[in-house]
N, C-alpha and C. Protein backbone atom coordinates (compact mmCIF):
# COMPACT_ATOMS: atom_id res chain seq x y z
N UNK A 1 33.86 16.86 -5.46
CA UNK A 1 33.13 16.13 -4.44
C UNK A 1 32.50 14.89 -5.09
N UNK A 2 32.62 13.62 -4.39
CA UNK A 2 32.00 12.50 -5.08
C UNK A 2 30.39 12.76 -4.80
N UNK A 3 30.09 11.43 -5.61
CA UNK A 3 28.50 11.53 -5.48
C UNK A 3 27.79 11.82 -4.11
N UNK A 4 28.83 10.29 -3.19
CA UNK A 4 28.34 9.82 -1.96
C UNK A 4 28.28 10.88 -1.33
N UNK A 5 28.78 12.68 -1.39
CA UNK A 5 29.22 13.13 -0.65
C UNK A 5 28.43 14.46 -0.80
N UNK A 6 27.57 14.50 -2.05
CA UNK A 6 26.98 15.34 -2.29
C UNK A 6 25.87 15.32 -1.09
N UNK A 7 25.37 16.48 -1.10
CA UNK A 7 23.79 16.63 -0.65
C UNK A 7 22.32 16.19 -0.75
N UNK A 8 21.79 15.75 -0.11
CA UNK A 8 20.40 14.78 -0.92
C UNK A 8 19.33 15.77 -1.28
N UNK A 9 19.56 16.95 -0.83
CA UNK A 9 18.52 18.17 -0.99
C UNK A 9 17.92 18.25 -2.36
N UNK A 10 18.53 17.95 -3.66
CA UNK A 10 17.72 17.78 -4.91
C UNK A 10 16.94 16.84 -4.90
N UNK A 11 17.21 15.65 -4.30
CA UNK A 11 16.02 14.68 -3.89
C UNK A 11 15.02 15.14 -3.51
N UNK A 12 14.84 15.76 -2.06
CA UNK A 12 13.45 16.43 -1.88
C UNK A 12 12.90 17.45 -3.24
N UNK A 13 13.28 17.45 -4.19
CA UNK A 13 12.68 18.89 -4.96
C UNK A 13 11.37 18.31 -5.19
N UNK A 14 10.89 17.25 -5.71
CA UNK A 14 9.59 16.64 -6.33
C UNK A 14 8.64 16.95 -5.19
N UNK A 15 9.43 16.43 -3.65
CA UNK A 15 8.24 16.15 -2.60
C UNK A 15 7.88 17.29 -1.82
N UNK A 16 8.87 17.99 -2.07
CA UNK A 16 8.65 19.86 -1.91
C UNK A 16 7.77 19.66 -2.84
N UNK A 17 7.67 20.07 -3.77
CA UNK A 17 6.58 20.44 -4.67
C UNK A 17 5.04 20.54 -4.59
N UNK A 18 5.21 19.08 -4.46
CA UNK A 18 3.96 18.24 -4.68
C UNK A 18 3.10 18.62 -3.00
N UNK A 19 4.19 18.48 -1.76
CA UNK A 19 3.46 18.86 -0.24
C UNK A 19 3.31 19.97 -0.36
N UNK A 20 4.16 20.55 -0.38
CA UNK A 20 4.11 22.07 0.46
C UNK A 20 3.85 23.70 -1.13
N UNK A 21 3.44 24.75 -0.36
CA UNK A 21 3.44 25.61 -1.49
C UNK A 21 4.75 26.24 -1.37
N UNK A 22 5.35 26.18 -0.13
CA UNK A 22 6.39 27.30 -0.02
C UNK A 22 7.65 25.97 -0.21
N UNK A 23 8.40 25.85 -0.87
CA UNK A 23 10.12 25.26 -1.77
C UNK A 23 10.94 25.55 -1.06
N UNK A 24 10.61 26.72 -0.35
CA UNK A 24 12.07 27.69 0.13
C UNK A 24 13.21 26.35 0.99
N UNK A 25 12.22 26.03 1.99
CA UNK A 25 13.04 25.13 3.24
C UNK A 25 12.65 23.35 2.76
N UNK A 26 13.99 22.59 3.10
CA UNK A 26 13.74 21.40 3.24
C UNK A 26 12.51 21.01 3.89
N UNK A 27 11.77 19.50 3.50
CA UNK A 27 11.36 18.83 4.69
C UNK A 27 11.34 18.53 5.83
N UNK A 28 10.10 18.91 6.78
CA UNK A 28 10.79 19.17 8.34
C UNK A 28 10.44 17.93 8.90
N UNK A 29 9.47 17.24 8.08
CA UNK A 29 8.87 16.21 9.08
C UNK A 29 7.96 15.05 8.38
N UNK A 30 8.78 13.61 8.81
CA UNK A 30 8.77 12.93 7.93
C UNK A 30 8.26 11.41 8.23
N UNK A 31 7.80 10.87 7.90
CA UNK A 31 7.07 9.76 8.30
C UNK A 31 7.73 8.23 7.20
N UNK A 32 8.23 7.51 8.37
CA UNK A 32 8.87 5.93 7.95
C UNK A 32 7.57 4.91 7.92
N UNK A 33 7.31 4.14 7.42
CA UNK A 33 6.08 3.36 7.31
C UNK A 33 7.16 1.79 7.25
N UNK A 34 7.24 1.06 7.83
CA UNK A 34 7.77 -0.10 7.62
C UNK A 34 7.27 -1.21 6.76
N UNK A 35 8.21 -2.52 6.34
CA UNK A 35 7.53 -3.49 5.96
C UNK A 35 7.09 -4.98 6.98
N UNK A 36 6.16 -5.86 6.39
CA UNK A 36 5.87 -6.91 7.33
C UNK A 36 4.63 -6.97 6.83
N UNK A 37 4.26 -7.03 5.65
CA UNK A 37 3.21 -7.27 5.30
C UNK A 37 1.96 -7.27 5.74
N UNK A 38 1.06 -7.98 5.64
CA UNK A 38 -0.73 -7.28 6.46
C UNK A 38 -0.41 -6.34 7.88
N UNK A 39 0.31 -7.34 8.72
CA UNK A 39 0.76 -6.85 10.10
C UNK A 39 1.23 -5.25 9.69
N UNK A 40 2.14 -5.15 9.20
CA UNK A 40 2.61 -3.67 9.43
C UNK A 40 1.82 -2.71 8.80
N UNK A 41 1.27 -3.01 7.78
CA UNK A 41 0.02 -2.31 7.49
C UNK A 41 -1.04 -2.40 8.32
N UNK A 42 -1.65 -2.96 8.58
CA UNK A 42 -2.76 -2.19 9.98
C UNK A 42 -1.74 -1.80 11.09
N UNK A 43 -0.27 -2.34 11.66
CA UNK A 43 0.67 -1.00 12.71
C UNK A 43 0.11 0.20 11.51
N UNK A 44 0.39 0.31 10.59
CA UNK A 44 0.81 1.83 9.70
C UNK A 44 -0.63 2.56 9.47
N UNK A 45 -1.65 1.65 9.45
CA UNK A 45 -3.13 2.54 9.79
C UNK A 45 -3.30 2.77 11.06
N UNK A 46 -2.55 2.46 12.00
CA UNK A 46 -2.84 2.64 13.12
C UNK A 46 -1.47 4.51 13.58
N UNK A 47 -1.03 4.16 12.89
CA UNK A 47 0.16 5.51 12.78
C UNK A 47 -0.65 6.48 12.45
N UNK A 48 -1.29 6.04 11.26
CA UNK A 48 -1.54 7.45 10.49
C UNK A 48 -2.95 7.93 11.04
N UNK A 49 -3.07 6.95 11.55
CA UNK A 49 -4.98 7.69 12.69
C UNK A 49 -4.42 8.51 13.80
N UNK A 50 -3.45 7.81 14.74
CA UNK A 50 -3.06 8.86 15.58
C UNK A 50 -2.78 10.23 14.98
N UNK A 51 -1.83 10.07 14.14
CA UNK A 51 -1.30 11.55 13.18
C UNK A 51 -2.42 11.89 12.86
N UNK A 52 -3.29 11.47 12.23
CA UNK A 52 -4.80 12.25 12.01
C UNK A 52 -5.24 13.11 13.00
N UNK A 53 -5.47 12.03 14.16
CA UNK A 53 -6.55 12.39 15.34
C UNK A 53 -5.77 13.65 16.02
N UNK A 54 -4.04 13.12 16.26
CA UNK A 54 -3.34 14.84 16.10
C UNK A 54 -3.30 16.16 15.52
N UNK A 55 -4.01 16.07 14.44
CA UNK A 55 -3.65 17.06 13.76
C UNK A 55 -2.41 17.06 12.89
N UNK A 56 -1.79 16.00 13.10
CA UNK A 56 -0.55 16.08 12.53
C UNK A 56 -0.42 15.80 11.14
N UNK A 57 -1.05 14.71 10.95
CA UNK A 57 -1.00 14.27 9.35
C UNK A 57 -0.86 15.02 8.23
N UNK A 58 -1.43 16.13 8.18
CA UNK A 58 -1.20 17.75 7.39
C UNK A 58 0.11 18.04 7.44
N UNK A 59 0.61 17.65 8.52
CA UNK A 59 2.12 18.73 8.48
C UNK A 59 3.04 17.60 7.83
N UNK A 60 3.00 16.78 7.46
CA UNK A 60 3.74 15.38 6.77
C UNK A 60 4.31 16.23 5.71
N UNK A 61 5.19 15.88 5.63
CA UNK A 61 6.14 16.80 4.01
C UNK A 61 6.92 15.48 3.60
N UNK A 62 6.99 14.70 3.82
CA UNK A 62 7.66 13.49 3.25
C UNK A 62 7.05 12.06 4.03
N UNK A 63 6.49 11.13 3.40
CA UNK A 63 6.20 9.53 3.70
C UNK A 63 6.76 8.50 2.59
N UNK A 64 7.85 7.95 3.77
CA UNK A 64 8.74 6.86 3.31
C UNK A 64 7.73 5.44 3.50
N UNK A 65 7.98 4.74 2.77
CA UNK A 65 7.48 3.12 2.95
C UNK A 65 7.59 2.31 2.49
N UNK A 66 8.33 0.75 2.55
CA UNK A 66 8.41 -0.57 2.39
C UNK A 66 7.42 -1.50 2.41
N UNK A 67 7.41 -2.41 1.44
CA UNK A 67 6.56 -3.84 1.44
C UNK A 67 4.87 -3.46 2.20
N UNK A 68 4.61 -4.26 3.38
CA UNK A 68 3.27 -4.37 4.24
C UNK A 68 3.01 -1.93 4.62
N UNK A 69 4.19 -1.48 4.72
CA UNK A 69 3.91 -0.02 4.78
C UNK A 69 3.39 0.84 3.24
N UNK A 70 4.07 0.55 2.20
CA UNK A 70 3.48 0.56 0.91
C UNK A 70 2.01 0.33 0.74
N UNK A 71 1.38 -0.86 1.56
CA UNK A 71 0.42 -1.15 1.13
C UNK A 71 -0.67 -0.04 2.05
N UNK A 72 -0.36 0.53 2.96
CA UNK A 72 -1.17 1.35 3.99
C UNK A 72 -1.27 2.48 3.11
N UNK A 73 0.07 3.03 2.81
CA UNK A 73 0.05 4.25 2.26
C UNK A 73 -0.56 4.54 0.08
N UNK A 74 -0.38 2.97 0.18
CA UNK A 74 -1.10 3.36 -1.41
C UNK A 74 -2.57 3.85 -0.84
N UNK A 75 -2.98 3.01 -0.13
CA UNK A 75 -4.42 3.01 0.39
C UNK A 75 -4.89 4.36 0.91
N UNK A 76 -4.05 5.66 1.55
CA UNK A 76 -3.84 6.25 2.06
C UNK A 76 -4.10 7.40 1.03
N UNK A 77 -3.54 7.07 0.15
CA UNK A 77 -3.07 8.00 -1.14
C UNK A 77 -4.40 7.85 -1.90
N UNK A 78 -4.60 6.26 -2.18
CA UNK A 78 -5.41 6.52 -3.42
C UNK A 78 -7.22 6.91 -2.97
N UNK A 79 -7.22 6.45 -1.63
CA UNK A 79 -8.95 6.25 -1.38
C UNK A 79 -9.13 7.75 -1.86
N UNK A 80 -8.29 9.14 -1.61
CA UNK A 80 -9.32 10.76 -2.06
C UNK A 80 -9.27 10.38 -3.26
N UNK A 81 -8.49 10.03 -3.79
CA UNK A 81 -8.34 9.81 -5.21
C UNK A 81 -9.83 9.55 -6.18
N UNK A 82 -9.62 8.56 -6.07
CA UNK A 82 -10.34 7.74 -6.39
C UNK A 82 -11.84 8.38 -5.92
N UNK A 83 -12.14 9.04 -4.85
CA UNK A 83 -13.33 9.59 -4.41
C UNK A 83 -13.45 10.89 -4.81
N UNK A 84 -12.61 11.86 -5.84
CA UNK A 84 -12.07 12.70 -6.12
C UNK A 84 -11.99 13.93 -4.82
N UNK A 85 -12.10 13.64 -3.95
CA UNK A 85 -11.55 14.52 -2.73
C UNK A 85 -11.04 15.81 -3.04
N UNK A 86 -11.26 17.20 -2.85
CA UNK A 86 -10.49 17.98 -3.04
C UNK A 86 -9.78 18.34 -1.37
N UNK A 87 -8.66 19.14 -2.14
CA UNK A 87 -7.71 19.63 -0.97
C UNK A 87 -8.48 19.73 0.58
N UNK A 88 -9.53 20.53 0.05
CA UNK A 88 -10.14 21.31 1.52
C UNK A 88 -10.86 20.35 2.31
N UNK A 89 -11.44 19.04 1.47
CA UNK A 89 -12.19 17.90 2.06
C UNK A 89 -11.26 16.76 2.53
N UNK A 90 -10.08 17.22 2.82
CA UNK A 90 -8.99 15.74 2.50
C UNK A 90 -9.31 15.04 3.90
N UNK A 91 -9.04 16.09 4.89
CA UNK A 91 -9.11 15.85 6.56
C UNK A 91 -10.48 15.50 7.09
N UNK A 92 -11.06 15.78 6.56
CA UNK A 92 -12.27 15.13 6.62
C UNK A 92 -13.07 13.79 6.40
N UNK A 93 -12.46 13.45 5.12
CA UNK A 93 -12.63 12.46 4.36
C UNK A 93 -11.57 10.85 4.74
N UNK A 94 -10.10 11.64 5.23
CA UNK A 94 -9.18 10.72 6.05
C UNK A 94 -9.90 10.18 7.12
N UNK A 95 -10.58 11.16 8.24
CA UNK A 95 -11.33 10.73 9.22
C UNK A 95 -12.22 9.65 8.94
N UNK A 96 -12.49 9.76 8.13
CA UNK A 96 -13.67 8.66 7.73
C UNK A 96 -13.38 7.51 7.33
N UNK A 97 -11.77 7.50 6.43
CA UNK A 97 -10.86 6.51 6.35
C UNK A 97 -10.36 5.60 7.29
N UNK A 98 -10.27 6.79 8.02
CA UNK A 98 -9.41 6.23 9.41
C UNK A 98 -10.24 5.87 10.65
N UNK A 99 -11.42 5.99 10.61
CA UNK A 99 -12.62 5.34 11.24
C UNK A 99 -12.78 4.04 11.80
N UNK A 100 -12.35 3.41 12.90
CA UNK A 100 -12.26 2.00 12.94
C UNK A 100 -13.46 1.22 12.73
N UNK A 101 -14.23 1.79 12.86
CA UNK A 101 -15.93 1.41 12.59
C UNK A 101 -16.42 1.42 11.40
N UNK A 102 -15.91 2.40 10.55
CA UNK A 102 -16.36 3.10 9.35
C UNK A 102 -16.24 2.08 8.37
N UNK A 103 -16.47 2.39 6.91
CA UNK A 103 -16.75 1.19 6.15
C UNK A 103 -15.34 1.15 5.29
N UNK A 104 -14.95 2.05 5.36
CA UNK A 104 -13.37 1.61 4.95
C UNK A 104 -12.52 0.71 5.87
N UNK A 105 -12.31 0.94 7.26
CA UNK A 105 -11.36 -0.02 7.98
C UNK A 105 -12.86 -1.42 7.95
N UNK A 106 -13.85 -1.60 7.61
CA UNK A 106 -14.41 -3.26 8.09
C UNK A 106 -13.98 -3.30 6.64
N UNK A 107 -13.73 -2.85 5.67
CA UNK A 107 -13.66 -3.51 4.41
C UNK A 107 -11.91 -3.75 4.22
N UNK A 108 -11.24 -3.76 4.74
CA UNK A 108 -9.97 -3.59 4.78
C UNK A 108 -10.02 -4.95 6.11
N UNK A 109 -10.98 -5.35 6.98
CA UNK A 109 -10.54 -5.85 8.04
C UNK A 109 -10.90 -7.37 7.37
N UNK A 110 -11.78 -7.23 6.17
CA UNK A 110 -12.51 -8.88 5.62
C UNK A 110 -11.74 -8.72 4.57
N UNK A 111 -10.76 -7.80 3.87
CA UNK A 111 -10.64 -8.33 2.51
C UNK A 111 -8.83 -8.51 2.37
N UNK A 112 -8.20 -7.95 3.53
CA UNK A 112 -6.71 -8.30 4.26
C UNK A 112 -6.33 -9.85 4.37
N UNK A 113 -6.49 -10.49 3.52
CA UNK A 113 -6.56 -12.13 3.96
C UNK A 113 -5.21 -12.47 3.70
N UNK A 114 -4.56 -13.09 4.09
CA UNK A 114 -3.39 -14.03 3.23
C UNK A 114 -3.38 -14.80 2.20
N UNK A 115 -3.82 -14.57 1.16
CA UNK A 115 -4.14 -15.54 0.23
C UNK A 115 -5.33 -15.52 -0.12
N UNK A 116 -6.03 -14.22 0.55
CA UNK A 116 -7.54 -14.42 0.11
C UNK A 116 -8.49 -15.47 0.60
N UNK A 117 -7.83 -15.92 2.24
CA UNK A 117 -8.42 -16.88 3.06
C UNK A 117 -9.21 -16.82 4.14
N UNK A 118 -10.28 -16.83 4.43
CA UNK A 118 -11.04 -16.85 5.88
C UNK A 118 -10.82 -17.19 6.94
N UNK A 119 -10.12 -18.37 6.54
CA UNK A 119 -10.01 -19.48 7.97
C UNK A 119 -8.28 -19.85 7.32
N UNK A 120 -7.78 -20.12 8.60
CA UNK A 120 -6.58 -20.71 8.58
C UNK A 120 -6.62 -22.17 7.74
N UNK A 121 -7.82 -23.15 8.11
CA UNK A 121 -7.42 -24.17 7.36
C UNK A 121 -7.18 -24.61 5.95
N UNK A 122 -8.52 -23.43 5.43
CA UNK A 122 -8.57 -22.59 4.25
C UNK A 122 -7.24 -22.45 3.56
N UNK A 123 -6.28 -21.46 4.26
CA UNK A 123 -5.39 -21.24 4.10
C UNK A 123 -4.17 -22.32 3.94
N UNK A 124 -4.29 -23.42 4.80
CA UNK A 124 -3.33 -24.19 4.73
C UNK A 124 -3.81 -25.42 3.50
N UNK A 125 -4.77 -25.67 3.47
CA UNK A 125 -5.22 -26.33 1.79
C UNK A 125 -4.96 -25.66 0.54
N UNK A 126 -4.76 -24.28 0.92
CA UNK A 126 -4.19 -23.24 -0.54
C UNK A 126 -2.45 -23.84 -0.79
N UNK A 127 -1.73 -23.74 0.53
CA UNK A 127 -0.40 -23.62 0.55
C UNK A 127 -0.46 -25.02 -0.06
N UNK A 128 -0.86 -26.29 0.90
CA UNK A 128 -0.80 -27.54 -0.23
C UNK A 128 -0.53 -27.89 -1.02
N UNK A 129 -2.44 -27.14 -2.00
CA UNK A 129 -2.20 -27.24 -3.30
C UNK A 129 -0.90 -26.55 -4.27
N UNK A 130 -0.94 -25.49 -3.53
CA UNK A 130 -0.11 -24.38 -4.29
C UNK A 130 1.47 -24.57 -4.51
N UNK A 131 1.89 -24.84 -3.15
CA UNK A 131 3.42 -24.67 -2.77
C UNK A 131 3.58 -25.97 -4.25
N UNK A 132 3.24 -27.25 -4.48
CA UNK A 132 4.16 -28.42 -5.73
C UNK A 132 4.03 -27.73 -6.32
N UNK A 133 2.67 -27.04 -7.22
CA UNK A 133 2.98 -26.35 -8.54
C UNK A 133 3.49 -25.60 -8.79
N UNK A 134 3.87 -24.23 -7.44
CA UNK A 134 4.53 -23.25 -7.97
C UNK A 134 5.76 -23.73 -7.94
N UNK A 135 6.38 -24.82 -7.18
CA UNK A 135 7.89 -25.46 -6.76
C UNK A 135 8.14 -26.44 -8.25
N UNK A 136 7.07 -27.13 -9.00
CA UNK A 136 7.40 -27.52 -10.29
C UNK A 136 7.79 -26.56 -11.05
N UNK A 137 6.55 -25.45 -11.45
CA UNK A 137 6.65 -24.23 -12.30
C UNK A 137 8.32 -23.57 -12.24
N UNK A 138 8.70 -23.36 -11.19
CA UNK A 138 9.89 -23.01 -11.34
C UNK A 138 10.94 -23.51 -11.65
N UNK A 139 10.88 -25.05 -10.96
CA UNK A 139 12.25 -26.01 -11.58
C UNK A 139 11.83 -25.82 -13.33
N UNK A 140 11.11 -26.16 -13.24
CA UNK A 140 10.88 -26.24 -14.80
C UNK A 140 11.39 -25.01 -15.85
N UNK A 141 11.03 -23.73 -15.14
CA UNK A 141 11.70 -22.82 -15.89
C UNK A 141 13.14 -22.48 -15.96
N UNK A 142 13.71 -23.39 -14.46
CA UNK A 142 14.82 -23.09 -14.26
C UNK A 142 15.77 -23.73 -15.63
N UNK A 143 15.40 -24.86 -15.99
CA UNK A 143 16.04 -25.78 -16.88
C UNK A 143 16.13 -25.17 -18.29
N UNK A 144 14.31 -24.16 -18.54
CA UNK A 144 14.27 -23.63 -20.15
C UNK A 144 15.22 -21.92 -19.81
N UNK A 145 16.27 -21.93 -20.44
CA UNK A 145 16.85 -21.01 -20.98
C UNK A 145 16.13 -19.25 -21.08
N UNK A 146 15.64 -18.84 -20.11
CA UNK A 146 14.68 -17.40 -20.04
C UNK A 146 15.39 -15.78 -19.77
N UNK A 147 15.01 -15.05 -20.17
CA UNK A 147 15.07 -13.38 -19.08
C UNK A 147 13.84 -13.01 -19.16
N UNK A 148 12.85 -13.64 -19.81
CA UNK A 148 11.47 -12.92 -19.43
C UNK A 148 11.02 -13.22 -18.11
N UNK A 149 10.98 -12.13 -17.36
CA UNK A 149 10.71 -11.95 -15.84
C UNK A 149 9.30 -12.56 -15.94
N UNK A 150 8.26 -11.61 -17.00
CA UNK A 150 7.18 -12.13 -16.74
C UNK A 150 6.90 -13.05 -17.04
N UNK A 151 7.09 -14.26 -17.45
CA UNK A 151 6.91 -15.68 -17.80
C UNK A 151 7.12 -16.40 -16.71
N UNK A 152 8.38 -15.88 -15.28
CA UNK A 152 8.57 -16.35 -14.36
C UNK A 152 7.20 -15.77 -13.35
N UNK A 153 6.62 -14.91 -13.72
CA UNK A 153 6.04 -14.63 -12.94
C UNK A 153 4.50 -15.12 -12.57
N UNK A 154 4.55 -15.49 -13.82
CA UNK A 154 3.09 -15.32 -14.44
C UNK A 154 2.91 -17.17 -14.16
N UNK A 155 3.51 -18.01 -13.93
CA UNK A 155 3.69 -19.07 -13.42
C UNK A 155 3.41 -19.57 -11.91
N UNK A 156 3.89 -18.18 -10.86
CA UNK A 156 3.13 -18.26 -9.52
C UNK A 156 2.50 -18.08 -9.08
N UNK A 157 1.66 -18.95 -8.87
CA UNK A 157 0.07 -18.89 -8.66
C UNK A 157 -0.07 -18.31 -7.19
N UNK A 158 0.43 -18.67 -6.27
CA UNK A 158 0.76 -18.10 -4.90
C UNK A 158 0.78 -16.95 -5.24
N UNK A 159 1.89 -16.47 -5.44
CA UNK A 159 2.51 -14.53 -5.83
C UNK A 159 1.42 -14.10 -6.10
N UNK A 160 0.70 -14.78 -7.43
CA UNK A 160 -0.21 -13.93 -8.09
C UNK A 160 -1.39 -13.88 -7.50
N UNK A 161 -1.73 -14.59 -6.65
CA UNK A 161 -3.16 -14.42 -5.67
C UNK A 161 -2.84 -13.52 -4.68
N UNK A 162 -1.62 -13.43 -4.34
CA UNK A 162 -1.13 -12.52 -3.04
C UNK A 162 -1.15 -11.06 -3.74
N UNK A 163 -0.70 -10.89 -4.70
CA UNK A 163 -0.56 -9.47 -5.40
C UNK A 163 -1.92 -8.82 -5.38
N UNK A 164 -3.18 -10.19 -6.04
CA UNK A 164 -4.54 -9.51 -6.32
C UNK A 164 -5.02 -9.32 -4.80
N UNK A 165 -4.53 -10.04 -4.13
CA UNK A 165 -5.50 -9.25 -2.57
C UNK A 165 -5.00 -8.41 -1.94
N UNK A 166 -3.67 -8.11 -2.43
CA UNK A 166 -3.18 -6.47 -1.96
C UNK A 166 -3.90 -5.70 -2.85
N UNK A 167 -3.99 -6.02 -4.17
CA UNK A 167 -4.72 -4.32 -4.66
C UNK A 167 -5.99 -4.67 -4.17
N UNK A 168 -6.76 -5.72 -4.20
CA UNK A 168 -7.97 -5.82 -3.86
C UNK A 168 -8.70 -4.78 -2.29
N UNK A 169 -7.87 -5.31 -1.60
CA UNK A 169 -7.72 -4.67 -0.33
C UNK A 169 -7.36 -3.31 0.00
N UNK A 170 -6.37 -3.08 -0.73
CA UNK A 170 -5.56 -1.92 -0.27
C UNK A 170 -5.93 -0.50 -1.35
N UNK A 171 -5.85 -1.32 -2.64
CA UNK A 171 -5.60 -0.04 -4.04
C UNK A 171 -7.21 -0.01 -4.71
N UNK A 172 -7.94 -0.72 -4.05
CA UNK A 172 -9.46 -0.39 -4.78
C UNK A 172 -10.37 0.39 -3.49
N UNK A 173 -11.20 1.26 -3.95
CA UNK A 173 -12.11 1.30 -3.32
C UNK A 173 -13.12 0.72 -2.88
N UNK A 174 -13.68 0.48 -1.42
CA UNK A 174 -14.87 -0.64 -0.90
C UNK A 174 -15.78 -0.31 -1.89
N UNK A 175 -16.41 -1.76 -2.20
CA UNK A 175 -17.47 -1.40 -3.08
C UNK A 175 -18.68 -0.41 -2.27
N UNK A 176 -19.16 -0.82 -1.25
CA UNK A 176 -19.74 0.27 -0.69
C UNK A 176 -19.58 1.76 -0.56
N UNK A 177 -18.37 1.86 -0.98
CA UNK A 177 -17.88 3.53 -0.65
C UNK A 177 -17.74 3.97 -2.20
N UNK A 178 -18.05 3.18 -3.34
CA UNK A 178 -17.72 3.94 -4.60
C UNK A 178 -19.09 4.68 -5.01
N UNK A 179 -18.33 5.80 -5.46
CA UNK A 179 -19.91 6.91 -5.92
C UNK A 179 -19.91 6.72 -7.12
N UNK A 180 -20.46 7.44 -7.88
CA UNK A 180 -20.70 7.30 -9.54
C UNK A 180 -19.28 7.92 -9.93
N UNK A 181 -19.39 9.32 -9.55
CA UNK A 181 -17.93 9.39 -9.74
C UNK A 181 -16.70 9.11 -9.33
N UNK A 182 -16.74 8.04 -9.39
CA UNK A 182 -15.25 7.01 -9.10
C UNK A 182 -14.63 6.87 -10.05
N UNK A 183 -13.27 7.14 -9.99
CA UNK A 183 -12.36 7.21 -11.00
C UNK A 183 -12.12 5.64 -11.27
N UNK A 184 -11.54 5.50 -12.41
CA UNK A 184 -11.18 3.96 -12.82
C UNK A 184 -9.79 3.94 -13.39
């Protein structure tokens, strides 16, 4: 039997693991998180509150996610984390996550920027400045002879402001919500 033709069932073994106590049966129920950056991340907080407010979110045995869905679900993942949450407090503590009022979604609603911008005009004086240098930076590397990725990278100033306000936003905890014991 070729690869293509095999079974994906060893795939689930990790996410068996890690969800459920009982291995025996595949994953029954499974959650797609899309990409689209900020936008699909607040659609994908808006998924996972319903599934909350259902009851459902518990029964999740597998969450898939792309680009703007990645960024919901790191957020998703890391806030018990980081708050060291145990098992029995998880649903509890989601609620509070998932709170549209609460101080996790207003800190997620001011720090979601495009660029780390307030105002659109804001925003369009970033692109300005930004778009010649990062459009030099690159011709320029294009010409020097490279495979260091990070040298290409480390050159876009755009990228690299966009990267820090996804973790900023998404992969840190609100400063208001960190306790002493906050993991680092």
């Amino acid at each position: 039997m070729s690869d293509m033709m095999k079974s994906p069932e060893p795939l689930y073994e990790l996410e068996r693991k890690f969800n459920k106590q009982d291995t025996s049966s595949p994953p029954q129920f499974g959650v797609c998180l899309s990409g689209g950056g900020h936008r699909s991340a607040a659609f994908a907080m808006g998924v996972l509150r319903a599934l909350h407010e259902r009851e459902l979110l518990r029964n999740v045995d597998v969450i898939s996610a792309v680009s703007g869905g990645s960024y919901a679900l790191s957020w998703l993942l890391l806030q018990p984390y980081y708050h060291k949450v145990s098992k029995d407090g998880l649903e509890t503590f989601q609620g509070e996550m998932l709170d549209f009022g609460g101080p996790f979604q207003r800190y997620l609603e001011e720090n979601a920027k495009l660029l780390g911008v307030q105002h659109w005009s804001e925003l369009f004086a970033k692109v300005l400045l930004l778009l010649p240098i990062d459009a030099v930076w690159n011709n320029v590397l294009r010409i020097i002879p490279t495979n260091n990725a990070a040298l290409l990278n480390k050159g876009n100033i755009s990228r690299n402001l966009y990267c820090k306000g996804i973790q900023k936003a998404y992969q840190l905890p609100p400063p208001q919500c960190r306790q002493s014991g906050f993991r680092q």
